[in-house]
C-alpha atoms as a PDB file:
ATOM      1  CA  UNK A   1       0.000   0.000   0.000  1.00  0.00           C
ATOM      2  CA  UNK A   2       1.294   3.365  -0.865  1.00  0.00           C
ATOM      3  CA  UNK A   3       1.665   6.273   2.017  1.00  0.00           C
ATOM      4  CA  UNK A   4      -1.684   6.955   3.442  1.00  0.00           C
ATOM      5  CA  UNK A   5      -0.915  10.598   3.649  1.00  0.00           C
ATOM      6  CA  UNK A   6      -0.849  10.949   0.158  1.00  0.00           C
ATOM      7  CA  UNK A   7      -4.308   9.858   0.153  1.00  0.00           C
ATOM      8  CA  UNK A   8      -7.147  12.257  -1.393  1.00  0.00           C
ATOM      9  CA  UNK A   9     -10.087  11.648   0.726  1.00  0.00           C
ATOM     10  CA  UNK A  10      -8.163  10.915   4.052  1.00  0.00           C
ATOM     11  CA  UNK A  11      -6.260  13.685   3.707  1.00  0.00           C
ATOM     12  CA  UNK A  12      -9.475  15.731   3.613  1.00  0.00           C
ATOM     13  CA  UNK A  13     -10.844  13.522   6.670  1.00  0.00           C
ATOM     14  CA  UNK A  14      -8.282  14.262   8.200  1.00  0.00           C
ATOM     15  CA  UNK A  15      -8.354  18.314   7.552  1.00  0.00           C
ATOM     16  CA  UNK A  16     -12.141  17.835   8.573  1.00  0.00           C
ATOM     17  CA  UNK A  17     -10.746  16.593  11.895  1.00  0.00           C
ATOM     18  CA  UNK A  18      -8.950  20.012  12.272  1.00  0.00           C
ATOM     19  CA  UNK A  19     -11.553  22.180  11.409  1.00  0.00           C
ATOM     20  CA  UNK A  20     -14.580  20.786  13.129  1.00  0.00           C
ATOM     21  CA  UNK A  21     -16.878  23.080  15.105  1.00  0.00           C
ATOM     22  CA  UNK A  22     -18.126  20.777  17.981  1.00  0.00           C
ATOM     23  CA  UNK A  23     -16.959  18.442  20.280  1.00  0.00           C
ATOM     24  CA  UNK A  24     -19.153  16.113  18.976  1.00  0.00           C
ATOM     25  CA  UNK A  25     -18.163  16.667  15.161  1.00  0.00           C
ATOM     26  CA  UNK A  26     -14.537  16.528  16.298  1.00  0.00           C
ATOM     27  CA  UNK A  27     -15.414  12.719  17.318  1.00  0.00           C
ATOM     28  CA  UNK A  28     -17.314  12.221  14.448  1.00  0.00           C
ATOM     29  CA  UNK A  29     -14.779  13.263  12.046  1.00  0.00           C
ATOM     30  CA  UNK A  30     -11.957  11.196  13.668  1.00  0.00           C
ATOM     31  CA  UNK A  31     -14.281   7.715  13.343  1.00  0.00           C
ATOM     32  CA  UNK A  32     -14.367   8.716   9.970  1.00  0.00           C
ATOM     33  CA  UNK A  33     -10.867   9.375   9.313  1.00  0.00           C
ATOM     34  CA  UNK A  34      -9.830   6.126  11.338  1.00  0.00           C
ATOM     35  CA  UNK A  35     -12.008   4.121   9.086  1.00  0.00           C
ATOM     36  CA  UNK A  36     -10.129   5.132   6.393  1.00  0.00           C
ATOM     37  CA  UNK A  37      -7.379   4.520   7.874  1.00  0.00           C
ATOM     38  CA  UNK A  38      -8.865   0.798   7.746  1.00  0.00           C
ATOM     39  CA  UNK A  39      -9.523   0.547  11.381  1.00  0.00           C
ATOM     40  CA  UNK A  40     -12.425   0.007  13.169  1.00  0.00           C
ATOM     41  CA  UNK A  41     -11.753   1.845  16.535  1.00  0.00           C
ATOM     42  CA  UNK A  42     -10.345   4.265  18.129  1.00  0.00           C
ATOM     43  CA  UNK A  43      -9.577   6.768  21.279  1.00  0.00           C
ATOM     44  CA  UNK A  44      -8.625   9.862  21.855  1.00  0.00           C
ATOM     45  CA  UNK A  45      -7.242  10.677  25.158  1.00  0.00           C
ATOM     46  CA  UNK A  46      -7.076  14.543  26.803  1.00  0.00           C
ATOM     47  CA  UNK A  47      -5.062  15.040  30.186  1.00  0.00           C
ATOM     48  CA  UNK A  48      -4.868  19.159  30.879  1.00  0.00           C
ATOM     49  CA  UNK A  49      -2.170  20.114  33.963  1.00  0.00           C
ATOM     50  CA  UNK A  50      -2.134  23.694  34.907  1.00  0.00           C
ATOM     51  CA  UNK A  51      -0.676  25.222  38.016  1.00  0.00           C
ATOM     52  CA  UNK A  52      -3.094  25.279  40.813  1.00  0.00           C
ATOM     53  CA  UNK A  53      -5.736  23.141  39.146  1.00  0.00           C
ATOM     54  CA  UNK A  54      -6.122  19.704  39.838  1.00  0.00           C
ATOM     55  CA  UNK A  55      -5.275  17.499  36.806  1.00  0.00           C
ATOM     56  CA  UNK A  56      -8.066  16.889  33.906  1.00  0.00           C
ATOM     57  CA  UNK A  57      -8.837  13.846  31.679  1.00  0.00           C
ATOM     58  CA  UNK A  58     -11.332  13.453  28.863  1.00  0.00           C
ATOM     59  CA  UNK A  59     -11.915  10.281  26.875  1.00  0.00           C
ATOM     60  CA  UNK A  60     -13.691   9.977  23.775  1.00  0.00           C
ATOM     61  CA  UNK A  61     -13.580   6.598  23.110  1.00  0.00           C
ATOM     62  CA  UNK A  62     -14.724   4.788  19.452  1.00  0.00           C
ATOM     63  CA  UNK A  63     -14.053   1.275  21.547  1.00  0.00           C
ATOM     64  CA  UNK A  64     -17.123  -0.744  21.616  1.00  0.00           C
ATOM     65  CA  UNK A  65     -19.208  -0.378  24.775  1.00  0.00           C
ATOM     66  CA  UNK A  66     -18.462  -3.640  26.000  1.00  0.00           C
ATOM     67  CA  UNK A  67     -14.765  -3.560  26.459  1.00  0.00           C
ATOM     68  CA  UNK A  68     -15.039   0.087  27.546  1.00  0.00           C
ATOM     69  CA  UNK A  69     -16.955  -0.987  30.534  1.00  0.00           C
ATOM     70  CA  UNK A  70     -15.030  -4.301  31.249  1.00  0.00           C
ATOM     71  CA  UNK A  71     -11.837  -1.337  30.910  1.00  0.00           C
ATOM     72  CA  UNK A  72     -13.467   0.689  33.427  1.00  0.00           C
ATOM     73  CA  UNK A  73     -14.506  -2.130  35.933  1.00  0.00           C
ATOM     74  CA  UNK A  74     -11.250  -3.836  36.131  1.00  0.00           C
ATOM     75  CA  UNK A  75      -9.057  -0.769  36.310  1.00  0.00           C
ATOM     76  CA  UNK A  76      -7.267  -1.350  33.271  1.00  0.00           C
ATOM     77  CA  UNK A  77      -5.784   2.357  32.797  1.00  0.00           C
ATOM     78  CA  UNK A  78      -3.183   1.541  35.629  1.00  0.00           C
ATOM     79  CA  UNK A  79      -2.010  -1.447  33.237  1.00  0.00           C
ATOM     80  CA  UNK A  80      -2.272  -0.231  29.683  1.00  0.00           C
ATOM     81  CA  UNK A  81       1.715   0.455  28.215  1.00  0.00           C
ATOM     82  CA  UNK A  82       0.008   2.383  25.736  1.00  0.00           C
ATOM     83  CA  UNK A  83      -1.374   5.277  28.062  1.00  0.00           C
ATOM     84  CA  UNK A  84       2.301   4.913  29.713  1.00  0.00           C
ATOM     85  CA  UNK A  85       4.328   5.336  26.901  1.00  0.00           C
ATOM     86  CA  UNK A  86       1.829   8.459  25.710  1.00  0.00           C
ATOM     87  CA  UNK A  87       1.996   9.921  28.986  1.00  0.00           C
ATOM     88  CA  UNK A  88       6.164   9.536  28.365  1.00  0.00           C
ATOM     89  CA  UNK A  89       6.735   9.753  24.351  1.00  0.00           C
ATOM     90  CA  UNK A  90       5.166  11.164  21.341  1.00  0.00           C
ATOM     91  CA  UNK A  91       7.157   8.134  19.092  1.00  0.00           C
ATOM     92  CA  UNK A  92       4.271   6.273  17.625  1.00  0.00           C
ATOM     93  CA  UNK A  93       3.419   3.170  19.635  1.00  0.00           C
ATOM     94  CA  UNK A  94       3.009   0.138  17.339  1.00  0.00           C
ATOM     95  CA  UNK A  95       1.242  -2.321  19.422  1.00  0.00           C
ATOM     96  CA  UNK A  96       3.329  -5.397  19.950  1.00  0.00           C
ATOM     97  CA  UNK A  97       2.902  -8.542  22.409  1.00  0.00           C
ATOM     98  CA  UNK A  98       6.068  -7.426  24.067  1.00  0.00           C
ATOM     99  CA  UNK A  99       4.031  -4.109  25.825  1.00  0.00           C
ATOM    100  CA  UNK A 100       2.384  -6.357  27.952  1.00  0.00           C
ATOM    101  CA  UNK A 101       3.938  -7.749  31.084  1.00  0.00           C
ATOM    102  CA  UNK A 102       3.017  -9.406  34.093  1.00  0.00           C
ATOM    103  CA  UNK A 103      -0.824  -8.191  35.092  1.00  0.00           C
ATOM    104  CA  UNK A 104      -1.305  -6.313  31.672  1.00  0.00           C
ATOM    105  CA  UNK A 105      -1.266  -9.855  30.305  1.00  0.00           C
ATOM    106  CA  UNK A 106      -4.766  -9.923  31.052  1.00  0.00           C
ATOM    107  CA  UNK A 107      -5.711  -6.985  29.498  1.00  0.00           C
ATOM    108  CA  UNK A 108      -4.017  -7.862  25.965  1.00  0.00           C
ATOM    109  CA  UNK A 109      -6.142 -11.018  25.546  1.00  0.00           C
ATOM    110  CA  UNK A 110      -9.458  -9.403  26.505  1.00  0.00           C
ATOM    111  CA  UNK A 111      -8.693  -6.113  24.198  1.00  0.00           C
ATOM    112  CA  UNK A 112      -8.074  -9.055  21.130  1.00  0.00           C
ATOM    113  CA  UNK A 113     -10.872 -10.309  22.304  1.00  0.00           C
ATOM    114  CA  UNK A 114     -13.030  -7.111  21.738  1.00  0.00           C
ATOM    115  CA  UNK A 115     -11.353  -6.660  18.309  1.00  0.00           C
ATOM    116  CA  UNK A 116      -8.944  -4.728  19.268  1.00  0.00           C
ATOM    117  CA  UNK A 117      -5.697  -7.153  18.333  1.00  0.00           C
ATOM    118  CA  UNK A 118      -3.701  -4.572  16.435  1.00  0.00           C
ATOM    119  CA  UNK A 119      -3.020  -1.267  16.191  1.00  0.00           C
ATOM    120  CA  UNK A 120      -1.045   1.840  17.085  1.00  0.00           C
ATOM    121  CA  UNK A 121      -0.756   4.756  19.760  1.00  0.00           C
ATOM    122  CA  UNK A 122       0.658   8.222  19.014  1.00  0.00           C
ATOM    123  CA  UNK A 123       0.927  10.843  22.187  1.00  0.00           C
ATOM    124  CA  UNK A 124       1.078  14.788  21.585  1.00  0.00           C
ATOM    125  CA  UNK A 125       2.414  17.165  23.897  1.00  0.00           C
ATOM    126  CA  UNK A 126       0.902  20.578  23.655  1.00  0.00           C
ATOM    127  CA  UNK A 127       3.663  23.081  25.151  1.00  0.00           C
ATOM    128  CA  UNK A 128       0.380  24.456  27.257  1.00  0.00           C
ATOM    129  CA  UNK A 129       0.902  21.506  30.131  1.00  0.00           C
ATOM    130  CA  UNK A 130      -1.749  19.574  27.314  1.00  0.00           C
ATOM    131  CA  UNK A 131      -1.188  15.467  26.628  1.00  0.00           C
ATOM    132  CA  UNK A 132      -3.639  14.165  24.304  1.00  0.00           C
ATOM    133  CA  UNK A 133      -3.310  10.970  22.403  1.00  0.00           C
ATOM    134  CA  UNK A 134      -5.019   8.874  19.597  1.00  0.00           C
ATOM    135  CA  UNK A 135      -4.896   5.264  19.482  1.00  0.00           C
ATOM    136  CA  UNK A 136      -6.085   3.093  16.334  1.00  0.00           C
ATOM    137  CA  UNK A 137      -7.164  -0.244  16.636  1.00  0.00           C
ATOM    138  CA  UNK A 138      -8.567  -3.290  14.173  1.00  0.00           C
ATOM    139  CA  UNK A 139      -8.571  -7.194  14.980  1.00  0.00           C
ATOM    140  CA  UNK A 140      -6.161  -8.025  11.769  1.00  0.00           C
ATOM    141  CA  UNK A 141      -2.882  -7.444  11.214  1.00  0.00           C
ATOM    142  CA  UNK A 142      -1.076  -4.926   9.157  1.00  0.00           C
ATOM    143  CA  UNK A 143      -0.869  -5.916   5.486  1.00  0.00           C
ATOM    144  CA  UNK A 144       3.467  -5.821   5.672  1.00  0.00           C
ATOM    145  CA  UNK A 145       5.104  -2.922   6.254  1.00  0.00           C
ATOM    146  CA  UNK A 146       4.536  -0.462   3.671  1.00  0.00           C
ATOM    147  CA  UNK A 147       0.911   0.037   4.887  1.00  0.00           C
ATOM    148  CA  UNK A 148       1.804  -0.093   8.545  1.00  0.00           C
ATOM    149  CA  UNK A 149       4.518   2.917   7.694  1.00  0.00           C
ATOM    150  CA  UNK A 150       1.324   4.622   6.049  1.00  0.00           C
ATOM    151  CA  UNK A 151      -0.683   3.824   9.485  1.00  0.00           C
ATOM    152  CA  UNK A 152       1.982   5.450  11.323  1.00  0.00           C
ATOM    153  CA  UNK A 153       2.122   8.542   9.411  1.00  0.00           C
ATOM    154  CA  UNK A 154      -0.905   9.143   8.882  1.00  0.00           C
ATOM    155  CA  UNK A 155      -2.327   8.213  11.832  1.00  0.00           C
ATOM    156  CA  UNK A 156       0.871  11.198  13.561  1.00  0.00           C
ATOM    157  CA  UNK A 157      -0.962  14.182  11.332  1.00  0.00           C
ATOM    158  CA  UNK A 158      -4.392  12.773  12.755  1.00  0.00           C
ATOM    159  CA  UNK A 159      -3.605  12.544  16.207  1.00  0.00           C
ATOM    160  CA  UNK A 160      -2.004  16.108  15.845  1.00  0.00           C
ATOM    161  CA  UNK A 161      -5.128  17.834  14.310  1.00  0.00           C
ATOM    162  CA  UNK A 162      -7.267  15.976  16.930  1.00  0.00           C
ATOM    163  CA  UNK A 163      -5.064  17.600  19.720  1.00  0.00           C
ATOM    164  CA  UNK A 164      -5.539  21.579  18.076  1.00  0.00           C
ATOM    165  CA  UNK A 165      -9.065  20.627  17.658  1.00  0.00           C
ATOM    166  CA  UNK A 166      -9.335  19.709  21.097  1.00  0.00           C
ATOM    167  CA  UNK A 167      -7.639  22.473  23.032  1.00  0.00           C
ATOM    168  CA  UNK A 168     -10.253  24.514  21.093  1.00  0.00           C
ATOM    169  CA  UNK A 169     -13.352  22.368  21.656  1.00  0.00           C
ATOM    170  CA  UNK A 170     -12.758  20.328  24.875  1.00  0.00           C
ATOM    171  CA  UNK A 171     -10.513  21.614  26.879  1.00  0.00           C
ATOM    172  CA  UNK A 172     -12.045  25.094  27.626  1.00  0.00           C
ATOM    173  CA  UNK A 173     -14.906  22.769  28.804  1.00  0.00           C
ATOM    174  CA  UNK A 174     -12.882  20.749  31.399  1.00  0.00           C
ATOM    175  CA  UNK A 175     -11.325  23.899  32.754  1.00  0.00           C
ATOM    176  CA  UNK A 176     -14.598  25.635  33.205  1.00  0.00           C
ATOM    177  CA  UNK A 177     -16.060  22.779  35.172  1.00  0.00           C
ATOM    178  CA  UNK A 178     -13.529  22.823  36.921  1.00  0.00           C
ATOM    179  CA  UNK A 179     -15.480  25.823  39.223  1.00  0.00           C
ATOM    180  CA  UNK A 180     -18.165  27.841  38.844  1.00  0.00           C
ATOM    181  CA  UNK A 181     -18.115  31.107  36.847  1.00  0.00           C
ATOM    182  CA  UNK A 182     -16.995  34.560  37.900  1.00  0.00           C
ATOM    183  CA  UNK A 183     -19.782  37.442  37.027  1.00  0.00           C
ATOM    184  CA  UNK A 184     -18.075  39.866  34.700  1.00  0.00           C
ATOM    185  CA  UNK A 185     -18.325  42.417  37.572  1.00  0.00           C
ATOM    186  CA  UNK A 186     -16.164  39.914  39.570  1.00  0.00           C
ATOM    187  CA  UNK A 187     -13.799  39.134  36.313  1.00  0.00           C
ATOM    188  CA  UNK A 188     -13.481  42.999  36.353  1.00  0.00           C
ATOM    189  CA  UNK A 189     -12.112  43.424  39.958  1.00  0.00           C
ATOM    190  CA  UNK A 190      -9.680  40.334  39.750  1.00  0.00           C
ATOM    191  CA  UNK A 191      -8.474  41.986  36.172  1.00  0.00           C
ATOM    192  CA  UNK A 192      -7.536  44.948  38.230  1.00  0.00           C
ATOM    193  CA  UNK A 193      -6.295  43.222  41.116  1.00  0.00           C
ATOM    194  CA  UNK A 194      -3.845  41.236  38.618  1.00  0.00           C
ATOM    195  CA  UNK A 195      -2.801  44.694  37.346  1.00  0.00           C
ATOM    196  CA  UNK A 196      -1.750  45.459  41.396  1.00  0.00           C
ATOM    197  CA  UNK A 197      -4.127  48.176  42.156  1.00  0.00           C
ATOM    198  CA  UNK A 198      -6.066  48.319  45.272  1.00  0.00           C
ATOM    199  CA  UNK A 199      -9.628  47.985  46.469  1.00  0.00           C
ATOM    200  CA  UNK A 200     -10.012  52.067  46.723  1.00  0.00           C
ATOM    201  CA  UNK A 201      -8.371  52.433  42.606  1.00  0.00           C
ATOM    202  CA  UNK A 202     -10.808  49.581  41.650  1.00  0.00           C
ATOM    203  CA  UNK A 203     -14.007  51.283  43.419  1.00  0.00           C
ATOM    204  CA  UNK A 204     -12.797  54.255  41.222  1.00  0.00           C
ATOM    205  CA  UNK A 205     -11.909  53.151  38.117  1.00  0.00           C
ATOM    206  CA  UNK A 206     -15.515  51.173  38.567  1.00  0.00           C
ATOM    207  CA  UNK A 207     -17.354  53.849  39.911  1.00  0.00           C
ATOM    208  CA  UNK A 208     -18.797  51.514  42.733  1.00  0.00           C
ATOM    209  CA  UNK A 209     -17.971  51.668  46.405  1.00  0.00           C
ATOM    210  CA  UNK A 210     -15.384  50.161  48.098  1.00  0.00           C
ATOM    211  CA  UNK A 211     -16.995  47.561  50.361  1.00  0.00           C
ATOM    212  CA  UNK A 212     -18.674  46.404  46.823  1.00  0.00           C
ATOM    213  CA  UNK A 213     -15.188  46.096  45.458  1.00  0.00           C
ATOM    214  CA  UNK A 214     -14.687  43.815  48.416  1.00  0.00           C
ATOM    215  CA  UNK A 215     -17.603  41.503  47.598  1.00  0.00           C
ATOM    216  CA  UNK A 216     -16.913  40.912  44.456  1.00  0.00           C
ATOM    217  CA  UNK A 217     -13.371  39.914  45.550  1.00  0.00           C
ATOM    218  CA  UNK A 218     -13.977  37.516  48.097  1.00  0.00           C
ATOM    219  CA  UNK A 219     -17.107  36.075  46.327  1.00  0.00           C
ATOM    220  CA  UNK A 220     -14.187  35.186  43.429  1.00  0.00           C
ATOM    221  CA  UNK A 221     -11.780  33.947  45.571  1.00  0.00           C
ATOM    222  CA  UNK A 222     -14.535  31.748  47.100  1.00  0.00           C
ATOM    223  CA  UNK A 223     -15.904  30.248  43.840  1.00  0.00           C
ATOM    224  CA  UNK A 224     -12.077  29.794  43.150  1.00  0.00           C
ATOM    225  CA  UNK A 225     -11.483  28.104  46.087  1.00  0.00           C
ATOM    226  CA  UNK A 226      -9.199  29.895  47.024  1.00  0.00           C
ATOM    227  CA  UNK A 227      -7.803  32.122  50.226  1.00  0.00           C
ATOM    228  CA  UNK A 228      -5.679  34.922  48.915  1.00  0.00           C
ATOM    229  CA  UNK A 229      -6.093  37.260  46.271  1.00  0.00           C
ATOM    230  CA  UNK A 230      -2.822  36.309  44.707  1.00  0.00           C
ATOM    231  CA  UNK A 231      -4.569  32.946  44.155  1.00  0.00           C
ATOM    232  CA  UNK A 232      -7.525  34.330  42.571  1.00  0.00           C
ATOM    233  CA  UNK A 233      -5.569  36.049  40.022  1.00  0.00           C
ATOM    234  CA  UNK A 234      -3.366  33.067  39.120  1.00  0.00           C
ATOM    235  CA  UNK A 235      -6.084  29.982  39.214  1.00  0.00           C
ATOM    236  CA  UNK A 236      -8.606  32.744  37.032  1.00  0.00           C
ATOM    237  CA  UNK A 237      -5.925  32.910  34.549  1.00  0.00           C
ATOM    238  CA  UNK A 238      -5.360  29.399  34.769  1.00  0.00           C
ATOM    239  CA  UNK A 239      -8.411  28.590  34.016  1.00  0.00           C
ATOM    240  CA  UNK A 240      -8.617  30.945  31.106  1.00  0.00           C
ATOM    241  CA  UNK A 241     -10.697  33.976  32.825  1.00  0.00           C
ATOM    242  CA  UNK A 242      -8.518  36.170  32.471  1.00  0.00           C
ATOM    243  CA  UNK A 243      -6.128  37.456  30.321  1.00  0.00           C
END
């Protein structure tokens, strides 16, 4: 098989990935890239670390149901090598018996089980504290090595639009639940707080009283979950509220 990349159609599958306007399309448009990829599954993987916020993971999973909740019930994540070696590498991961060690043992003959014998894992690490990755999966083989080169390129550019999609689609999301959100009058204050000024410069740059100024403080630093106003400023920029 000749280079997947310098495929027509999953080339523009695979710009459709990049461009999508929901998370929902985003998922769509991967499934459809994978399966012209000639796989049958696939998952894409978020994990966003930011300084005073607790770690955040998103799944989107193409797996069937099944082994997703057999996955889930017995714990797998904390013995898959592929969600290692993402966490670790960007190096696309070609699947091999050799991964699997000890208790993970397990896990590679359910996952064949479920269809999901072969495949590949490729990480991406967004210079924002942002890991995503995209694994492919199918229950056959590659066909030799020219289309499992294609698989691995291909399958790199995919799993690198998926991760600029994401930070645009999902990841404001998972940040955002992360507490509830400020009131712009409250955004306001903090912005001026980050630029140093004080309660008494606030009131009159806002033309509201000072005790107001106050409220709208602490009521941010409490939805933050936080106890200082030094906090407020950098977990609200953390999580994207201010700028």
């Amino acid at each position: 098989m000749t280079s997947l990349t310098h495929d027509l159609s999953l080339t523009r599958s695979i710009y459709a990935v990049a461009i999508a306007n929901t998370a929902d399309e985003l998922v769509a448009c991967i499934g459809q890239a994978v399966r012209q990829l000639g796989c049958e599954h696939f998952l894409l993987g978020l994990e966003v670390r930011k300084p005073m916020l607790q770690p955040v993971q998103h799944v989107a999973s193409g797996y069937p149901l099944r082994w997703q909740q057999r996955y889930a019930e017995q714990g797998y994540i904390a013995l898959d090598p592929t969600i290692s070696y993402c966490q670790q590498h960007t190096t696309p991961l070609i699947w091999r018996d050799s991964l699997y060690k000890g208790p993970s043992t397990e896990l590679l003959e359910e996952a064949r089980s479920a269809g999901l014998a072969h495949g590949l894992s490729v990480g991406v690490h967004g210079v924002d504290a942002t890991k995503s990755m995209i694994s492919v999966a199918r229950d056959r083989p590659f066909d030799g090595v020219a289309e499992q080169q294609g698989m691995v390129e291909a399958t790199t550019v995919l799993a690198a639009c998926a991760h600029v999609a994401a930070q645009r689609l999902i990841v404001p999301g998972l940040l955002k639940a992360q507490t509830r959100q400020l009131t712009p009058r409250e955004r306001a204050c903090l912005g001026f707080v980050m630029q140093g000024k004080s309660s008494s410069v606030i009131s009159d740059l806002l033309r509201i009283a000072e005790p107001t100024v106050e409220f709208h403080v602490k009521n941010a630093m409490r939805k933050l979950g936080v106890a200082t106003r030094l906090q407020a400023v950098a977990k609200a920029v953390a999580l994207g509220l201010l700028e």
